[in-house]
C-alpha atoms as a PDB file:
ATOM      1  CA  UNK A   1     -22.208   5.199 -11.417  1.00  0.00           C
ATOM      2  CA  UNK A   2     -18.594   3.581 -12.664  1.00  0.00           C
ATOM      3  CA  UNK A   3     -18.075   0.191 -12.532  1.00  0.00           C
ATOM      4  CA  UNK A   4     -15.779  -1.163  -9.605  1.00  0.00           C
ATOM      5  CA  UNK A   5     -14.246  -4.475 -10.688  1.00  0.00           C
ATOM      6  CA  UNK A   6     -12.885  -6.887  -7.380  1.00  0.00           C
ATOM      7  CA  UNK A   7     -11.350  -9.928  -6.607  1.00  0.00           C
ATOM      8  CA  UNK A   8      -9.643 -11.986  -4.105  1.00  0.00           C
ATOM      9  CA  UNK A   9      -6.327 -13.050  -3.999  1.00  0.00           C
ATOM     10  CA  UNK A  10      -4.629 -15.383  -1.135  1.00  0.00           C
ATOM     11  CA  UNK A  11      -1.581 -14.860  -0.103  1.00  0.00           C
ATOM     12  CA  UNK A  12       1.363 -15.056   2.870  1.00  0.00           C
ATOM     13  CA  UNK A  13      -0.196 -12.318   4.059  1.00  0.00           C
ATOM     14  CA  UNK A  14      -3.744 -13.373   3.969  1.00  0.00           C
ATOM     15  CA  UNK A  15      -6.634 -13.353   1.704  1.00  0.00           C
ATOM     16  CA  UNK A  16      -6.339  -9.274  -0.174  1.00  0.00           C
ATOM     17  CA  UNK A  17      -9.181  -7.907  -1.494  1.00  0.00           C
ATOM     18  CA  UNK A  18      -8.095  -5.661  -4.839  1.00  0.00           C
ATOM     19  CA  UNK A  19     -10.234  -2.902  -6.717  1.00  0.00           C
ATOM     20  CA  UNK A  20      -9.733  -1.648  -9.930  1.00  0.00           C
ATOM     21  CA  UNK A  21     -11.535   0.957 -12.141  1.00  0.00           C
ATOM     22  CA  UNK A  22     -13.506   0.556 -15.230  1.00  0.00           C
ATOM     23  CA  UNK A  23      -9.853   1.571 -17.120  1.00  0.00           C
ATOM     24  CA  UNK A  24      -7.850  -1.495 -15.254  1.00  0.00           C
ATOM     25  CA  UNK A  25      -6.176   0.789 -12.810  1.00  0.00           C
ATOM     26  CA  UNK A  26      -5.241  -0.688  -9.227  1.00  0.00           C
ATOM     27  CA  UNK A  27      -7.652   1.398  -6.731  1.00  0.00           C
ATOM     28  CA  UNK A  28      -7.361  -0.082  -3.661  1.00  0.00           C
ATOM     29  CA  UNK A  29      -5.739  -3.240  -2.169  1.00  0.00           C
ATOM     30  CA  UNK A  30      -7.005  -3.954   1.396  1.00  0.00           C
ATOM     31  CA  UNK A  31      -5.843  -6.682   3.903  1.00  0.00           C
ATOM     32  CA  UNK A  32      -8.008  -8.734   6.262  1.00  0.00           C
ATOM     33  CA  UNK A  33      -8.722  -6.672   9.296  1.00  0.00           C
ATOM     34  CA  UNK A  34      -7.063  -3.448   7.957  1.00  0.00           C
ATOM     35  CA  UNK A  35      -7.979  -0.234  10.042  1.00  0.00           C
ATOM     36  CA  UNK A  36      -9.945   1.469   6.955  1.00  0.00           C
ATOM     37  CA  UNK A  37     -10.224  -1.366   4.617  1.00  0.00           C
ATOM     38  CA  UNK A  38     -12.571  -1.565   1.631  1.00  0.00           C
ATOM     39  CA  UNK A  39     -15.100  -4.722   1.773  1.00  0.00           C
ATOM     40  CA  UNK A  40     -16.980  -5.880  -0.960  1.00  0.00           C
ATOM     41  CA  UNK A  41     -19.841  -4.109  -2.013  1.00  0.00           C
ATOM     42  CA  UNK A  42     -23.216  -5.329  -3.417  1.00  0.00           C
ATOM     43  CA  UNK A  43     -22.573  -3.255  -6.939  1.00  0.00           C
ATOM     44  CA  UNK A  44     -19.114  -4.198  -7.687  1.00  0.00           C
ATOM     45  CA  UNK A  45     -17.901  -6.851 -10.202  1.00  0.00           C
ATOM     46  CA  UNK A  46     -16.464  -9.927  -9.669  1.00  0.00           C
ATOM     47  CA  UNK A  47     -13.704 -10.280 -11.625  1.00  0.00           C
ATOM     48  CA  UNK A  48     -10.244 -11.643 -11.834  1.00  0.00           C
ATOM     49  CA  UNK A  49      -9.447 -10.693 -15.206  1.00  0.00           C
ATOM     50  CA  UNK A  50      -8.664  -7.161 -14.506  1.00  0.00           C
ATOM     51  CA  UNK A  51      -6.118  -8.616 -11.857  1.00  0.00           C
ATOM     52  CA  UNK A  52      -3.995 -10.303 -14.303  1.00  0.00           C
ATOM     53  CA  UNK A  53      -0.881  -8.598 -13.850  1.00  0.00           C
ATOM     54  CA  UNK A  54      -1.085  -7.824 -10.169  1.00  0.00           C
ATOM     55  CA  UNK A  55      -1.898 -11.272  -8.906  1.00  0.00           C
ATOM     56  CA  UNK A  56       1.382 -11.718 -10.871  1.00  0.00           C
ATOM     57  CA  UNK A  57       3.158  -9.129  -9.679  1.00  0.00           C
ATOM     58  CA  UNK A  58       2.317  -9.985  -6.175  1.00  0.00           C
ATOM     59  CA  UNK A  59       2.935 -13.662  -6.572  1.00  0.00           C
ATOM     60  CA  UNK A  60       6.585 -12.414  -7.260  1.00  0.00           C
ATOM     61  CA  UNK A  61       6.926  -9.830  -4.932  1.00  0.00           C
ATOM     62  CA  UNK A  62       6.223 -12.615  -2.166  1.00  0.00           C
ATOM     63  CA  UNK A  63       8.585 -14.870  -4.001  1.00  0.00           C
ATOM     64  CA  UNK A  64      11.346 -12.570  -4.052  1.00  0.00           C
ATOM     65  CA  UNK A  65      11.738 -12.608  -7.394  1.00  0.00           C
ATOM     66  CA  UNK A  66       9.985  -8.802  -7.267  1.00  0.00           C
ATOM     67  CA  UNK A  67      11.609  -5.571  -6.064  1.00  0.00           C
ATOM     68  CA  UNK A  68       9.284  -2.800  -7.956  1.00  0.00           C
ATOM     69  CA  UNK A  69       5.412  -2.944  -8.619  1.00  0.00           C
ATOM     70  CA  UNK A  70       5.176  -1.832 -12.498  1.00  0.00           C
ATOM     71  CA  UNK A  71       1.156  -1.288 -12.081  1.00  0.00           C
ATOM     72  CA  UNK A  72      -1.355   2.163 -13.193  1.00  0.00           C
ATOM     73  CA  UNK A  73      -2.763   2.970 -10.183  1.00  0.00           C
ATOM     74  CA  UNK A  74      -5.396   5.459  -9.091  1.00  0.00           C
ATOM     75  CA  UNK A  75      -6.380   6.561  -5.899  1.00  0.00           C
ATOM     76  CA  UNK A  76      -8.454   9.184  -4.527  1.00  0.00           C
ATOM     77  CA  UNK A  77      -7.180  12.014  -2.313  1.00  0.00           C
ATOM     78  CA  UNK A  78      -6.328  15.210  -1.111  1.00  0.00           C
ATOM     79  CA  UNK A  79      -3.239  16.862  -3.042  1.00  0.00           C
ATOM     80  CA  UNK A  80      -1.536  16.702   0.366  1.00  0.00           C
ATOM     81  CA  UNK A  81      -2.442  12.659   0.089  1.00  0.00           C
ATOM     82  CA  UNK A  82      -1.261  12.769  -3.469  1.00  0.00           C
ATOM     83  CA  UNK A  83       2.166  14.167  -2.361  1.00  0.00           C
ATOM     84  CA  UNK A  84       2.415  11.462   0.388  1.00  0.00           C
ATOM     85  CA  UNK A  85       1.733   9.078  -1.636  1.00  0.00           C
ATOM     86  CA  UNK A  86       4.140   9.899  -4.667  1.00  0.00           C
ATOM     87  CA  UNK A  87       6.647  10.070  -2.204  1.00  0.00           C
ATOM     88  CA  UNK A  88       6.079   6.439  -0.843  1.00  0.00           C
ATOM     89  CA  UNK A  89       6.608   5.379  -4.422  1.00  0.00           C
ATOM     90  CA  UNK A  90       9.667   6.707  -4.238  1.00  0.00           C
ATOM     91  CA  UNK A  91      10.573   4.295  -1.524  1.00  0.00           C
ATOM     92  CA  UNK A  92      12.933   1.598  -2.746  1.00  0.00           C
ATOM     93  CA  UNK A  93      12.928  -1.910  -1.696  1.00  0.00           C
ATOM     94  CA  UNK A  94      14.614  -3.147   1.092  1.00  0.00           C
ATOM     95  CA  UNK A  95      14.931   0.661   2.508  1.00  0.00           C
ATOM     96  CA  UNK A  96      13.088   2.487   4.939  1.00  0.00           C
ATOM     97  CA  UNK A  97      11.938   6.258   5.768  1.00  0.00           C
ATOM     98  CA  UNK A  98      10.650   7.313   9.198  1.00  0.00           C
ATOM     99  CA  UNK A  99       8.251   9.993   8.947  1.00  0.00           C
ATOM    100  CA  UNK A 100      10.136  13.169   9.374  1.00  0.00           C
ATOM    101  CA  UNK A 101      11.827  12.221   6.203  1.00  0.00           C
ATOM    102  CA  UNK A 102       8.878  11.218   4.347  1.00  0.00           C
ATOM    103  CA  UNK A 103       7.135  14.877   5.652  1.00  0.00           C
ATOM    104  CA  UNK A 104      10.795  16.680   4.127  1.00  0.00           C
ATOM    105  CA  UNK A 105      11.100  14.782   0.753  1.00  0.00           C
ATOM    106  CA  UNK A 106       7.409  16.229   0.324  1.00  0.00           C
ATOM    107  CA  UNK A 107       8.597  19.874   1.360  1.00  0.00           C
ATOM    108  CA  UNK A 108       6.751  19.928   4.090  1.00  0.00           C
ATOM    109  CA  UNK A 109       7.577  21.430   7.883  1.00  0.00           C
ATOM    110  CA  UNK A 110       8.519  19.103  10.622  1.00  0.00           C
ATOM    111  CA  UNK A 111       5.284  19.754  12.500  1.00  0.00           C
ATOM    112  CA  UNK A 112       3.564  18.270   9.809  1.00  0.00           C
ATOM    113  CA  UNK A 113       4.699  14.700  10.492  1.00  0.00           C
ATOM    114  CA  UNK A 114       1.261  14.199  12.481  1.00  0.00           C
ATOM    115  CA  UNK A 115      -0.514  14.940   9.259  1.00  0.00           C
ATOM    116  CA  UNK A 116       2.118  13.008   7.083  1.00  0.00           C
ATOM    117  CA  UNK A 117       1.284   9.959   9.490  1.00  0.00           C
ATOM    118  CA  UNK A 118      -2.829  10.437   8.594  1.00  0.00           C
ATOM    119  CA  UNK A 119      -2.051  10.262   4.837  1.00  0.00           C
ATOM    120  CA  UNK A 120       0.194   7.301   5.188  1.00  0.00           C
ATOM    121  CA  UNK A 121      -2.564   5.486   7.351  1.00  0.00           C
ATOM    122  CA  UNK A 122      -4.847   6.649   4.666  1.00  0.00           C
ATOM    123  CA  UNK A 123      -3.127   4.805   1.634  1.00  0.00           C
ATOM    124  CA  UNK A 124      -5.481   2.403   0.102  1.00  0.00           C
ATOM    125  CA  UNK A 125      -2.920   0.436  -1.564  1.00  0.00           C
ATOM    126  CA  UNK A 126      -1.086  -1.785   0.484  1.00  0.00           C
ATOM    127  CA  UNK A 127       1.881  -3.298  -0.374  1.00  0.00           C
ATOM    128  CA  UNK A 128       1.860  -1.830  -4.162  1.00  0.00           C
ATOM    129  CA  UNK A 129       2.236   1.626  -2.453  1.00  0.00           C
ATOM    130  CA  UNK A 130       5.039   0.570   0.298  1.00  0.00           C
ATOM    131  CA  UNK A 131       3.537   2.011   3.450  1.00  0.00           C
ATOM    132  CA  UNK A 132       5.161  -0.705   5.105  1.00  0.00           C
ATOM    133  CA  UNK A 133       8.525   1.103   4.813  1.00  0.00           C
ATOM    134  CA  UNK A 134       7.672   3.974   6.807  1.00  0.00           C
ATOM    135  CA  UNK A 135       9.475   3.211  10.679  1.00  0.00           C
ATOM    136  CA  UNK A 136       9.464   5.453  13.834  1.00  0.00           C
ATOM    137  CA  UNK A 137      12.333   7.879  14.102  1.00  0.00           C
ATOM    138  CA  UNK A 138      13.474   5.736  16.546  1.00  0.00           C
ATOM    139  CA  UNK A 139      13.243   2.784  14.373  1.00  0.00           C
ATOM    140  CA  UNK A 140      10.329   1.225  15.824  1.00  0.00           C
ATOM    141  CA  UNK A 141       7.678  -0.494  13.932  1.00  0.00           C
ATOM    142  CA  UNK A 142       4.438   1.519  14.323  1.00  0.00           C
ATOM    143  CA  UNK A 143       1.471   2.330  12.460  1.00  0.00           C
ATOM    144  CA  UNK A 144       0.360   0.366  10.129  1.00  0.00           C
ATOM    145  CA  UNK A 145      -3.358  -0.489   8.762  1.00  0.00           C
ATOM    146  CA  UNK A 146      -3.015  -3.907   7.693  1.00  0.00           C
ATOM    147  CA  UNK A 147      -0.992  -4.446  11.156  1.00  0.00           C
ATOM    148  CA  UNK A 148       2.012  -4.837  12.998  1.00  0.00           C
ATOM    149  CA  UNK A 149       2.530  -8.061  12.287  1.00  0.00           C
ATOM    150  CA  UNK A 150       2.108  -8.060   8.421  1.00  0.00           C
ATOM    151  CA  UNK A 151       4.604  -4.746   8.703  1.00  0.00           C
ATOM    152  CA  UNK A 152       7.130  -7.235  10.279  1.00  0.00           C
ATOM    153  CA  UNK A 153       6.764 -10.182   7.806  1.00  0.00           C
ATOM    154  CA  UNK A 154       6.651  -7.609   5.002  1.00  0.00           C
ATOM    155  CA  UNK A 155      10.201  -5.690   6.226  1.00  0.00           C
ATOM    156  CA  UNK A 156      11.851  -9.280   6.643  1.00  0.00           C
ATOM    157  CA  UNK A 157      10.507 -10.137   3.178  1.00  0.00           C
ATOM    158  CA  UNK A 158      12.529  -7.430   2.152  1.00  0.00           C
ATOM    159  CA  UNK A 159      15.501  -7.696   4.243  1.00  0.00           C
ATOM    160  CA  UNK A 160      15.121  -5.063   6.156  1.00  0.00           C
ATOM    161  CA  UNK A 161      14.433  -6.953   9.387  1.00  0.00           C
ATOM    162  CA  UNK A 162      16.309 -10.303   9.980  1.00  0.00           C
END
């Protein structure tokens, strides 16, 4: 069994719940009522220390004084998901990608924007891994886990929305 280190950090966004591996790495970063969110299980550690630098990082990123997340992360998934989610670390701040161009940066064929969409709801690291910047091809805010909402105040954070 590995050890699975967690704590809580509030912030504009609400109360995240972070994971991390027995090697400090980032695993998952879930929001209050996210569609697929981790919750705290009976066997994990309570720990802040292994948080240091991303309850930083975050603390800046909602400040605006932080434009790129400089954190190891590790996440488990396909090597589809893997692709996906490379590619949405790609994503710069203050830009966005609608699917179809998230699906071609990854080599992959327009009708696979469906499946695109399933590893980008799939990403279990929120903000750090900018799922947020992912739009509709018509520019409209949809799908997002942590919700709508957050994806708005998380876009105007970022000056993408007004």
């Amino acid at each position: 069994m590995t050890t699975v280190y967690c704590t809580h950090l509030d912030t504009p966004v609400g109360r995240l719940l972070l994971t991390a591996d027995a090697d400090g790495a980032l695993t998952s970063l879930s929001v209050p009522g996210q569609k697929g969110g981790r919750t705290v299980q009976d066997a994990w550690r309570h720990d802040p220390g292994p948080f240091r630098d991303a309850a930083g990082q975050l603390a800046a990123y909602f400040a605006g004084e932080l434009n790129e997340f400089r954190l190891p992360l590790r996440a488990a998934g396909t090597e589809f998901r893997q692709r996906v989610w490379a590619a949405l670390d790609e994503l710069p701040y203050g830009a966005t990608a609608t699917y179809g161009e998230i699906a071609a940066r990854i080599g992959a064929p327009r009708a696979a924007v469906r499946a695109v969409g399933g590893a980008i709801g799939a990403n279990p690291l929120l903000i750090v891994r900018p799922c947020h910047r992912v739009i509709g091809a018509n520019g409209s805010m949809t799908g997002y886990a942590g919700g709508l909402e957050r994806k708005v105040r998380l876009l105007t954070l970022e000056g993408v929305l007004p």
